[in-house]
Protein backbone atom coordinates (compact mmCIF):
# COMPACT_ATOMS: atom_id res chain seq x y z
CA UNK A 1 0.00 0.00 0.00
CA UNK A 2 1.17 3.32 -0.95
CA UNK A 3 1.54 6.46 1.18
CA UNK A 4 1.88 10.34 1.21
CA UNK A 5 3.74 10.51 4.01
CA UNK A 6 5.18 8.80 7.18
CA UNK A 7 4.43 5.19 7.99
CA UNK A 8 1.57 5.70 10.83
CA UNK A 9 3.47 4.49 14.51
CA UNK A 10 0.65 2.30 15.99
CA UNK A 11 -2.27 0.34 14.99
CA UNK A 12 -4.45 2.68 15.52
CA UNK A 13 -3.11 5.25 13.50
CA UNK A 14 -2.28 3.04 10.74
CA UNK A 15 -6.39 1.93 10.38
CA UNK A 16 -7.03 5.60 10.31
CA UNK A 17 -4.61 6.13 7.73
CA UNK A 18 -6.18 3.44 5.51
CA UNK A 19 -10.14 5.57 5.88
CA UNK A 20 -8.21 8.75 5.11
CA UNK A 21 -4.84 10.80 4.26
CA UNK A 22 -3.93 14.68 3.39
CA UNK A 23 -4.03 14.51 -0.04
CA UNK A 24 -0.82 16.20 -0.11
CA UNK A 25 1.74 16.09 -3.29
CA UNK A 26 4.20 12.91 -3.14
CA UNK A 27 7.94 13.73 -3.76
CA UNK A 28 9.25 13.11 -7.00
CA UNK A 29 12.25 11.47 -6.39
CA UNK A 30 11.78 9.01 -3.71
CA UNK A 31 12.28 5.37 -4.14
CA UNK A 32 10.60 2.04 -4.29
CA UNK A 33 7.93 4.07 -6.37
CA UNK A 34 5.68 0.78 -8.01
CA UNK A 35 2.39 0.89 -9.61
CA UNK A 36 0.14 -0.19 -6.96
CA UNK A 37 -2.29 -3.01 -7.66
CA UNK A 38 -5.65 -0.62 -7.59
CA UNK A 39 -3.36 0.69 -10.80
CA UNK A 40 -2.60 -2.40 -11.85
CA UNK A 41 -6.91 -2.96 -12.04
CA UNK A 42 -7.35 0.03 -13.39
CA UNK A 43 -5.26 -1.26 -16.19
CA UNK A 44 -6.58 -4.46 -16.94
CA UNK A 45 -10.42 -2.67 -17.06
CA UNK A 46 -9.04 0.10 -19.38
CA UNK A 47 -8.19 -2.59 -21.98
CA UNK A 48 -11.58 -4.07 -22.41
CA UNK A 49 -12.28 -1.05 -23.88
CA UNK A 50 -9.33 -1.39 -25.91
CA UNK A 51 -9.94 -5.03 -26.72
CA UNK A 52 -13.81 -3.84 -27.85
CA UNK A 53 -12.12 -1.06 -29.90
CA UNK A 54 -9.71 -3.41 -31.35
CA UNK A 55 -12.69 -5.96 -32.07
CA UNK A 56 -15.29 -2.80 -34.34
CA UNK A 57 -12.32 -1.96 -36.47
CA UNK A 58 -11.80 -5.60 -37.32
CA UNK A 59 -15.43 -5.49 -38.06
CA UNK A 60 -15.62 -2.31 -40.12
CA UNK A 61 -12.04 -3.70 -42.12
CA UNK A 62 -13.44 -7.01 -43.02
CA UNK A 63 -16.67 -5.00 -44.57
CA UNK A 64 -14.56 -3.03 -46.33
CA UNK A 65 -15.05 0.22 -44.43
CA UNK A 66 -11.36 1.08 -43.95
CA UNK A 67 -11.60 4.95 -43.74
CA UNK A 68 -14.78 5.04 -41.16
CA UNK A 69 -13.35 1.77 -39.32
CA UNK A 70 -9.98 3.71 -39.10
CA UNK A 71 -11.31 7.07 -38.13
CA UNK A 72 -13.77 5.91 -35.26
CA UNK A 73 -11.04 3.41 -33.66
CA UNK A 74 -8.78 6.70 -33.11
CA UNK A 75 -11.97 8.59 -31.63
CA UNK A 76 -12.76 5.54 -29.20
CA UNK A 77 -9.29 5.59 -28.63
CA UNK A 78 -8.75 8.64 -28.02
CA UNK A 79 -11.22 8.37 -25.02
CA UNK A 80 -9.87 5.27 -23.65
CA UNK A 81 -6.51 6.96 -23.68
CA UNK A 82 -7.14 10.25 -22.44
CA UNK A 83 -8.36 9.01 -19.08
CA UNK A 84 -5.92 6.33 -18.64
CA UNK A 85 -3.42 8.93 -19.26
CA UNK A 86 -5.13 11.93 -16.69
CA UNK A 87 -4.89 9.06 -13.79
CA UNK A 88 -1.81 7.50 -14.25
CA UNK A 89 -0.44 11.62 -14.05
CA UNK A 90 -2.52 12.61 -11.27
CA UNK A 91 -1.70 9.07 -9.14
CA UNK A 92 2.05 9.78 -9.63
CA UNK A 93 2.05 13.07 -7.88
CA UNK A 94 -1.52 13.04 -4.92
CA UNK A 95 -1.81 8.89 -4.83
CA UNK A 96 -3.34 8.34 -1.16
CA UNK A 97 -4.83 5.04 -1.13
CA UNK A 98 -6.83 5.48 1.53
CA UNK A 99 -10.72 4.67 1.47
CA UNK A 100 -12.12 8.02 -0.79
CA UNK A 101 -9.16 7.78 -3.43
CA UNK A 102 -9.93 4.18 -4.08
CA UNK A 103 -13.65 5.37 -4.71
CA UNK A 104 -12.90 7.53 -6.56
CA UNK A 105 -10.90 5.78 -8.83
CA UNK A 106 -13.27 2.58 -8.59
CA UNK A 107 -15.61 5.58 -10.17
CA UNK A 108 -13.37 6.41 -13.18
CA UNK A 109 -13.08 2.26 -13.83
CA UNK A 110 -16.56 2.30 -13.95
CA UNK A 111 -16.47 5.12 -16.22
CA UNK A 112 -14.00 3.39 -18.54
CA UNK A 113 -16.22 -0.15 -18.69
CA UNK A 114 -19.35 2.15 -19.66
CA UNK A 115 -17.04 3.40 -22.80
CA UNK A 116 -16.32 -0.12 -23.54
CA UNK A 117 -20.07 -0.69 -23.22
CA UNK A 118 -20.78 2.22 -25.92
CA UNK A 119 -18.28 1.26 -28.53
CA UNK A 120 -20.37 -0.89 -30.82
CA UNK A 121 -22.67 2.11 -30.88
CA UNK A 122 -19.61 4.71 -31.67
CA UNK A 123 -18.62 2.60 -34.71
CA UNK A 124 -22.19 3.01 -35.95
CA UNK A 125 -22.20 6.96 -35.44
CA UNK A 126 -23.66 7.20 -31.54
CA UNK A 127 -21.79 8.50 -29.25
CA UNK A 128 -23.87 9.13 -26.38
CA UNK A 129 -22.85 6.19 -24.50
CA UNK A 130 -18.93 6.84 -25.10
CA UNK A 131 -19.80 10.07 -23.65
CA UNK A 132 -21.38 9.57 -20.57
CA UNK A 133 -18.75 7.10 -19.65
CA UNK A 134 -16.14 9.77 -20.47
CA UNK A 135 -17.73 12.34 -18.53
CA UNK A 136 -18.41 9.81 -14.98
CA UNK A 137 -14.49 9.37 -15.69
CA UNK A 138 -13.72 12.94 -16.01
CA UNK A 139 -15.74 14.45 -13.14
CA UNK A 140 -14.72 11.63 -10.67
CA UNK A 141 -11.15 13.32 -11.72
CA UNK A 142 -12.56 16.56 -10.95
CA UNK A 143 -13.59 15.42 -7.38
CA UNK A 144 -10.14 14.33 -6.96
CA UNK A 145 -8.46 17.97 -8.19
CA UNK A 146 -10.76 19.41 -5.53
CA UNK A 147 -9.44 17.10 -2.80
CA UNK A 148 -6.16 17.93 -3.88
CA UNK A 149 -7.16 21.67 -3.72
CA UNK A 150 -8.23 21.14 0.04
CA UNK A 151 -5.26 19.75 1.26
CA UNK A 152 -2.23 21.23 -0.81
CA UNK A 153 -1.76 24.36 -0.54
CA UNK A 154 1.37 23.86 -2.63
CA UNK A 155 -0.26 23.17 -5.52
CA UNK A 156 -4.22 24.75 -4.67
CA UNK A 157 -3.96 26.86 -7.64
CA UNK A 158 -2.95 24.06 -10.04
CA UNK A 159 -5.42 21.69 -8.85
CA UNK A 160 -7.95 24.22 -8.45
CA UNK A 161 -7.25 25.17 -12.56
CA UNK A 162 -7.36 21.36 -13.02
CA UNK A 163 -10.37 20.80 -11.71
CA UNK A 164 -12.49 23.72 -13.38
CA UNK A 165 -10.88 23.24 -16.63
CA UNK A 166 -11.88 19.50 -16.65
CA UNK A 167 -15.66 20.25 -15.79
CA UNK A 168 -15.98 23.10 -17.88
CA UNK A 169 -14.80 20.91 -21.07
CA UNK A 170 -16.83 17.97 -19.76
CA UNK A 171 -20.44 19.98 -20.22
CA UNK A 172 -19.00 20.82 -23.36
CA UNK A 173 -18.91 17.10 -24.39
CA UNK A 174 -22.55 16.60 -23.20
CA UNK A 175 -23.17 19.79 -25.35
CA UNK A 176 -21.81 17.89 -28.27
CA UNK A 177 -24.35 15.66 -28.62
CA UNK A 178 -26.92 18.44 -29.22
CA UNK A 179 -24.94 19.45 -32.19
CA UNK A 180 -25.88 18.49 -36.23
CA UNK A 181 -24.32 15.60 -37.31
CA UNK A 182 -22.28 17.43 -39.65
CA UNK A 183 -20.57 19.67 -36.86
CA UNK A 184 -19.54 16.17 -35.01
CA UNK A 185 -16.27 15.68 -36.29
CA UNK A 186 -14.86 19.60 -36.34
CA UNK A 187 -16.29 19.52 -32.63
CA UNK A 188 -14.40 16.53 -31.71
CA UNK A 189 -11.46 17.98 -32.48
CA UNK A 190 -12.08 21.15 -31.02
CA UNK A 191 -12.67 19.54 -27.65
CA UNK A 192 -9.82 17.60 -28.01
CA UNK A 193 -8.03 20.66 -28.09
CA UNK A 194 -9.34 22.16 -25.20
CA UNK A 195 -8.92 19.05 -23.27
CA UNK A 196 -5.11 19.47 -24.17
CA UNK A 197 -5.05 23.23 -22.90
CA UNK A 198 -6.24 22.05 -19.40
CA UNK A 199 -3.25 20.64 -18.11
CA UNK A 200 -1.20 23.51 -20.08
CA UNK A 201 -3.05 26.43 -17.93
CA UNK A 202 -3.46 24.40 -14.59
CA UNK A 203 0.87 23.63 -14.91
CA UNK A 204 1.53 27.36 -15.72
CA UNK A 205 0.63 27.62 -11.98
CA UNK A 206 2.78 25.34 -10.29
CA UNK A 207 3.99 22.39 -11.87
CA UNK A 208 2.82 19.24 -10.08
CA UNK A 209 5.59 16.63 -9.41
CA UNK A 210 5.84 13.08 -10.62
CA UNK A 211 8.13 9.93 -10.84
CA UNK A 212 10.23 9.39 -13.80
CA UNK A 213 10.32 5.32 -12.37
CA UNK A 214 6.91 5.22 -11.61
CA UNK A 215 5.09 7.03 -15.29
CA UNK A 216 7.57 4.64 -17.19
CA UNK A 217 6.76 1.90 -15.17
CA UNK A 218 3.06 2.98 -15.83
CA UNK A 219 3.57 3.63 -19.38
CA UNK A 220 5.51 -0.03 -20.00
CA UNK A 221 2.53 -1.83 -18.30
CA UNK A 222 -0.26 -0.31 -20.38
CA UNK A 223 1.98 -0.75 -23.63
CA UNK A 224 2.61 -4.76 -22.45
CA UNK A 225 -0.86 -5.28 -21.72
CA UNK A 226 -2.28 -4.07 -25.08
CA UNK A 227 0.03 -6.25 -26.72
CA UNK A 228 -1.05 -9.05 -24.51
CA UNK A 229 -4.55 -8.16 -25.66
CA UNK A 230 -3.57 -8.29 -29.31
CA UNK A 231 -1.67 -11.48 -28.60
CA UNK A 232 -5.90 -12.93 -27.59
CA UNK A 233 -7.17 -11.47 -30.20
CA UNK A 234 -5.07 -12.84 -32.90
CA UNK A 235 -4.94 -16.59 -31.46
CA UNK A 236 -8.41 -16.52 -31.14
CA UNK A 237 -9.31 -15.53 -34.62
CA UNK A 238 -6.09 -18.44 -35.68
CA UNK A 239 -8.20 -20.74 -33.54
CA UNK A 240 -11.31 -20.16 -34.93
CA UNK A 241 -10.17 -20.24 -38.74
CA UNK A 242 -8.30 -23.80 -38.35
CA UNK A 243 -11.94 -25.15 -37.10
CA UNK A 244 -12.88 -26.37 -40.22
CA UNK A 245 -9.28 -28.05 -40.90
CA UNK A 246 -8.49 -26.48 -43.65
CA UNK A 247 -5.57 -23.52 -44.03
CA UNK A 248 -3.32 -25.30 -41.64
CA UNK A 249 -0.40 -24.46 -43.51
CA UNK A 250 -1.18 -20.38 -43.60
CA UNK A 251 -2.68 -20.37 -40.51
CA UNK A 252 0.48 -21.88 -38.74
CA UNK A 253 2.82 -19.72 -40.84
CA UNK A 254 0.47 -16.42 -40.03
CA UNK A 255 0.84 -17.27 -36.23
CA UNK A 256 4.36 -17.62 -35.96
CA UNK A 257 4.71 -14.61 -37.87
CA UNK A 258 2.53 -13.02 -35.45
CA UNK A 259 4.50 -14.02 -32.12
CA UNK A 260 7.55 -12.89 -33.75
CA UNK A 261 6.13 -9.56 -34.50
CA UNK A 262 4.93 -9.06 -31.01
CA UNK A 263 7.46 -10.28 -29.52
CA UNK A 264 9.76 -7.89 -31.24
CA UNK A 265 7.48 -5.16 -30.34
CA UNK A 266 7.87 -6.08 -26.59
CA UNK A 267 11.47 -6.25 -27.28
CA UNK A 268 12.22 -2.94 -28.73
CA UNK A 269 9.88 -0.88 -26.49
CA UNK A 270 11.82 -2.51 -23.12
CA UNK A 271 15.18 -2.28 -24.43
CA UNK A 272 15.97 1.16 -23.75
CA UNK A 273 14.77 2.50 -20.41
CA UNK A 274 11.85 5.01 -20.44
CA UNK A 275 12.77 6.89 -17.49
CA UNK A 276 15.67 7.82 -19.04
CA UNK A 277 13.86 9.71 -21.77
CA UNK A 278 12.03 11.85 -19.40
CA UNK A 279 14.37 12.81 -16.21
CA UNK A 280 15.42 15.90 -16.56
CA UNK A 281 13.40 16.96 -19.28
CA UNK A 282 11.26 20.55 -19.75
CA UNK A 283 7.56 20.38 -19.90
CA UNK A 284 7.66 19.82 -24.04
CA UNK A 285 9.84 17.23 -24.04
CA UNK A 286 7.40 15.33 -20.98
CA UNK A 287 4.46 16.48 -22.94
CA UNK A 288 6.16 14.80 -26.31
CA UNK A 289 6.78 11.91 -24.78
CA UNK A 290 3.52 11.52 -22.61
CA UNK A 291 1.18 12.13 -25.36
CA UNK A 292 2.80 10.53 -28.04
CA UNK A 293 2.31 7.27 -26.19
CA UNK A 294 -1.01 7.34 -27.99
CA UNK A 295 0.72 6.39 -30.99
CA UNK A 296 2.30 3.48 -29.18
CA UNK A 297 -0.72 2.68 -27.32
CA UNK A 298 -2.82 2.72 -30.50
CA UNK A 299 -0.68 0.89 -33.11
CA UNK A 300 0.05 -1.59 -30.51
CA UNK A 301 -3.95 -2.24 -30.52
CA UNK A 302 -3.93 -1.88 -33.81
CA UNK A 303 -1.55 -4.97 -34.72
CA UNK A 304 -3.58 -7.33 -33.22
CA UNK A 305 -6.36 -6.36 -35.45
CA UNK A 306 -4.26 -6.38 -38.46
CA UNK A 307 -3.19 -10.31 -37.68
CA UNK A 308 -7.41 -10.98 -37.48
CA UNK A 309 -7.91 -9.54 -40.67
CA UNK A 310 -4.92 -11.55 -42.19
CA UNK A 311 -6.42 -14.68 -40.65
CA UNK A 312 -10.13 -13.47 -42.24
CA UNK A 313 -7.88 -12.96 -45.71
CA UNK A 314 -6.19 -16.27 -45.41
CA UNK A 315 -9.26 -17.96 -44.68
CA UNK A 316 -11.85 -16.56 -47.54
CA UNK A 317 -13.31 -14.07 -44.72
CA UNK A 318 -14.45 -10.60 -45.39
CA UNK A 319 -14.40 -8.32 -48.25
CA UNK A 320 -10.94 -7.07 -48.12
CA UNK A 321 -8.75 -7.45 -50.90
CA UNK A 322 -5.31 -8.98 -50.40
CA UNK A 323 -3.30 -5.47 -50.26
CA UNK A 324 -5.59 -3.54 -47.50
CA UNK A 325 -5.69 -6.89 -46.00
CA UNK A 326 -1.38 -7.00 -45.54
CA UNK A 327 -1.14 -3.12 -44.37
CA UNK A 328 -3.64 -3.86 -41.64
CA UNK A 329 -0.85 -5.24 -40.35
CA UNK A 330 2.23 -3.34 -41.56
CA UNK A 331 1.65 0.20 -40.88
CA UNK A 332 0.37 -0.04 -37.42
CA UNK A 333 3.99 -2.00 -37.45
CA UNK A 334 5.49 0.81 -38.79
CA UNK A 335 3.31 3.44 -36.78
CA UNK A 336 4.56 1.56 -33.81
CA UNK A 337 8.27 1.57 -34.45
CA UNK A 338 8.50 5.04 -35.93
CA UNK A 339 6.95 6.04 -32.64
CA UNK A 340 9.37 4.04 -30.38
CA UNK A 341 11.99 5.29 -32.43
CA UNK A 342 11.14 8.84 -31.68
CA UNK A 343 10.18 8.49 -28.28
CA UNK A 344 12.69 6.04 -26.77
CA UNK A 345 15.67 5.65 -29.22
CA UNK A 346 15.38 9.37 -30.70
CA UNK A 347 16.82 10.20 -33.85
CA UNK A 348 20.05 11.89 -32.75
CA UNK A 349 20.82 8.42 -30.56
CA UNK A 350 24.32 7.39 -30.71
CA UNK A 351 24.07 4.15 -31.29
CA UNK A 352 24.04 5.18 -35.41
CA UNK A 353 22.74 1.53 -36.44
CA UNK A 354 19.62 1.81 -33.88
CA UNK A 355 19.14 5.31 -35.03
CA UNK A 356 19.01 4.63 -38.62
CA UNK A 357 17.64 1.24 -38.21
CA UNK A 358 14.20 2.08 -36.64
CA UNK A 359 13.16 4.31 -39.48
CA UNK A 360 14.54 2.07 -42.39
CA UNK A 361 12.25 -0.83 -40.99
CA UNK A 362 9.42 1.08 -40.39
CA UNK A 363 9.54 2.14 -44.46
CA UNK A 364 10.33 -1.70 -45.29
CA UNK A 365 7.57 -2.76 -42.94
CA UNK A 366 5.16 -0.48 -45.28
CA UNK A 367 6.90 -1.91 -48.61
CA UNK A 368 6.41 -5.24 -47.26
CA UNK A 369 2.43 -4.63 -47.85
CA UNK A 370 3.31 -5.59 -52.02
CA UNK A 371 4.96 -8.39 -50.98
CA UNK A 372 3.38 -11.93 -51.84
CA UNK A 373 3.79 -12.64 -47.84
CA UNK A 374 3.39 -9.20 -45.83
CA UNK A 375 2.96 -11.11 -42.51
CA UNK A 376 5.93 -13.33 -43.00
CA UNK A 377 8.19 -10.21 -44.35
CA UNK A 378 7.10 -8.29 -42.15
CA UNK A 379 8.22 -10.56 -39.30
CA UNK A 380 11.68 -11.10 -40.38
CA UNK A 381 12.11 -7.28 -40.38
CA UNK A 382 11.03 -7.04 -36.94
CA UNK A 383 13.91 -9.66 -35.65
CA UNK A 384 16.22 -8.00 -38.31
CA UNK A 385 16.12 -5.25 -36.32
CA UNK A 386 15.92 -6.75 -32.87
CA UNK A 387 19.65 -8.61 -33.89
CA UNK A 388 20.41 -5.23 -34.76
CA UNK A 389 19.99 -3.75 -31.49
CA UNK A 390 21.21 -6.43 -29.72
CA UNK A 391 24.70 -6.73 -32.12
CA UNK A 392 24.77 -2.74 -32.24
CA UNK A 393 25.29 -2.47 -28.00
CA UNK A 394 26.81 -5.66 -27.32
CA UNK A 395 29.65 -4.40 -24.96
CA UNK A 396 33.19 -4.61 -26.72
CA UNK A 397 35.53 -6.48 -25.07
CA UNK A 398 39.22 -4.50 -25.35
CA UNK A 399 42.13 -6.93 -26.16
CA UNK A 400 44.71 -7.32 -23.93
């Protein structure tokens, strides 16, 4: 169990602690920071909603609607995202544990199973239900701000900015849905926007302190979890297409080109450590690397749908033709590397062969889409550049 602040001296103390502690900012460089399992939950609820995103653009590809599949899985996404991303923040710098901040965030879970509960509906053009489990999310984050506000006078002003910001842009949402259907894309945006200028005019205030182990820690588990959800989505739909007994030769080849491919994405996000990119950095550089996780996040999702639809391809399923079908796969494989590369490796790096390697795979990954075999190809580029890594900062031995 986490805490703000000394460990309580007796037993009696140390039940009160557990009903209730200041809310009071947690310093940002103490140790034996860990995502704590209420996180850890929070988590594994979060990607249901990724799993049921993952699941409507598989369903939209296969029918052939590639631009409207595309464009409503970053929308759900985007939602799923944004309030994974506002906790994992907020828990890094006010996390209490105690009895209201587990409510709380038992509230914003709640929140993020209702948007898994409206995503069917979002792929068909309804949002409503999306919404109103974005908002519960939202405004349970608001009551936490407040709490913050009470208790920290540190940071009152920040949290007070935080939390009026948030509510103000959360009636906007419900406001939204009052709006022509031709205004509902422009007004996405624009509320994407302003939920981006929240944190940017609450941190003007007083910046609010976090810990580099802990958001990379955070960050690594989300990313490893959505590739373990992409991992059940693909053997699933590999399962289900060797049913009949027929493709067993594909299939097989399709699903050991799939581990590899995941298993090279787990490989190249760990292998440089993400703390690293983000001590010591200003508030563009954290904001860079923060928010471009969604491109991580996303692609990382994405994959897992690509390998369905190549199983749907291999197997006479769908609509798709055999090209859309392959870069399903191979640019949320690019996406995701170009994104690692930028974000972890960075293109100034060193190491030249990592630095140059990322982005060359990432444009063979796309080329790979013409290919006969994209899957296949596409998985020996992945390890190509896996031995890379691993050859380019082997230590070197000096000679006696």
């Amino acid at each position: 169990m986490s805490s703000s602040g000394e460990s309580p001296s007796s037993p009696q103390e140390r039940r009160a602690s557990v009903w209730y502690r200041p809310m009071t900012s947690r310093a940002g460089d103490g140790t034996h920071r860990v995502s704590t399992p209420l996180e850890l939950l929070f988590d594994l609820c979060f990607v249901v909603a990724v799993g049921q995103a993952g699941a409507e653009l598989h369903h939209a590809l296969i029918e052939g609607h590639v631009g409207g599949g595309v464009l409503n899985f970053v929308l759900v996404f985007f939602a799923i995202w944004w309030g994974w991303l506002n906790f994992s923040w907020f828990a890094s710098a006010f996390d209490t544990d105690d009895v209201p901040y587990r409510i709380a965030t038992l509230i914003q879970i709640a929140g993020g199973l209702v948007v898994a509960a409206g995503v069917s509906q979002a792929f068909a053009g309804d949002f409503t239900v999306i919404v109103i489990g974005y908002v519960l999310m939202r405004l349970s984050m608001v009551s936490q701000w407040l709490r913050a506000a009470y208790t920290d006078r540190v940071h009152r002003q920040t949290a007070l900015r935080y939390a009026a910001g948030i509510a103000v842009v959360q009636v906007l949402w419900i406001l939204r849905l009052t709006l022509p259907h031709s205004w509902a894309l422009p007004s996405f945006f624009v509320l994407v926007l302003a939920e981006f200028a929240v944190p940017m005019f609450a941190e003007n205030a007083a910046a609010t302190p976090w810990h580099a182990h802990h958001i990379a820690e955070r960050y690594g588990l989300f990313t490893l979890i959505v590739l373990g959800e992409s991992v059940l989505g693909a053997t699933t739909a590999i399962k289900e297409g060797m049913a009949d007994g027929d493709h067993i030769g594909s299939l097989a080849t399709l699903a050991c080109s799939g581990l590899l491919i995941v298993f090279s994405m787990w490989w190249l996000y760990f292998d440089q450590p993400g703390h690293a990119r983000i001590s010591g950095g200003g508030l563009p550089a954290l904001a860079s690397w923060g928010y471009g996780h969604f491109l991580i996040f996303a692609s990382a999702a994405a994959v897992g749908t690509g390998l369905e639809v190549a199983v749907d391809h291999d197997t006479h399923v769908g609509h798709l033709a055999a090209l859309p079908s392959g870069m399903a796969t191979t640019v949320p494989v690019a996406v995701y590397l170009l994104s690692v590369w930028l974000l972890h490796i960075g293109p100034t790096n060193e190491c030249r062969p990592i630095a140059i390697g990322f982005p060359v795979a990432a444009v063979l990954v796309v080329a790979a889409s013409f290919t006969p075999a994209p899957i296949p190809v596409t998985a020996v580029l992945a390890v190509a550049l896996v031995a890379t890594t691993v050859i380019a900062t082997r230590p070197v031995q000096k000679r006696r």
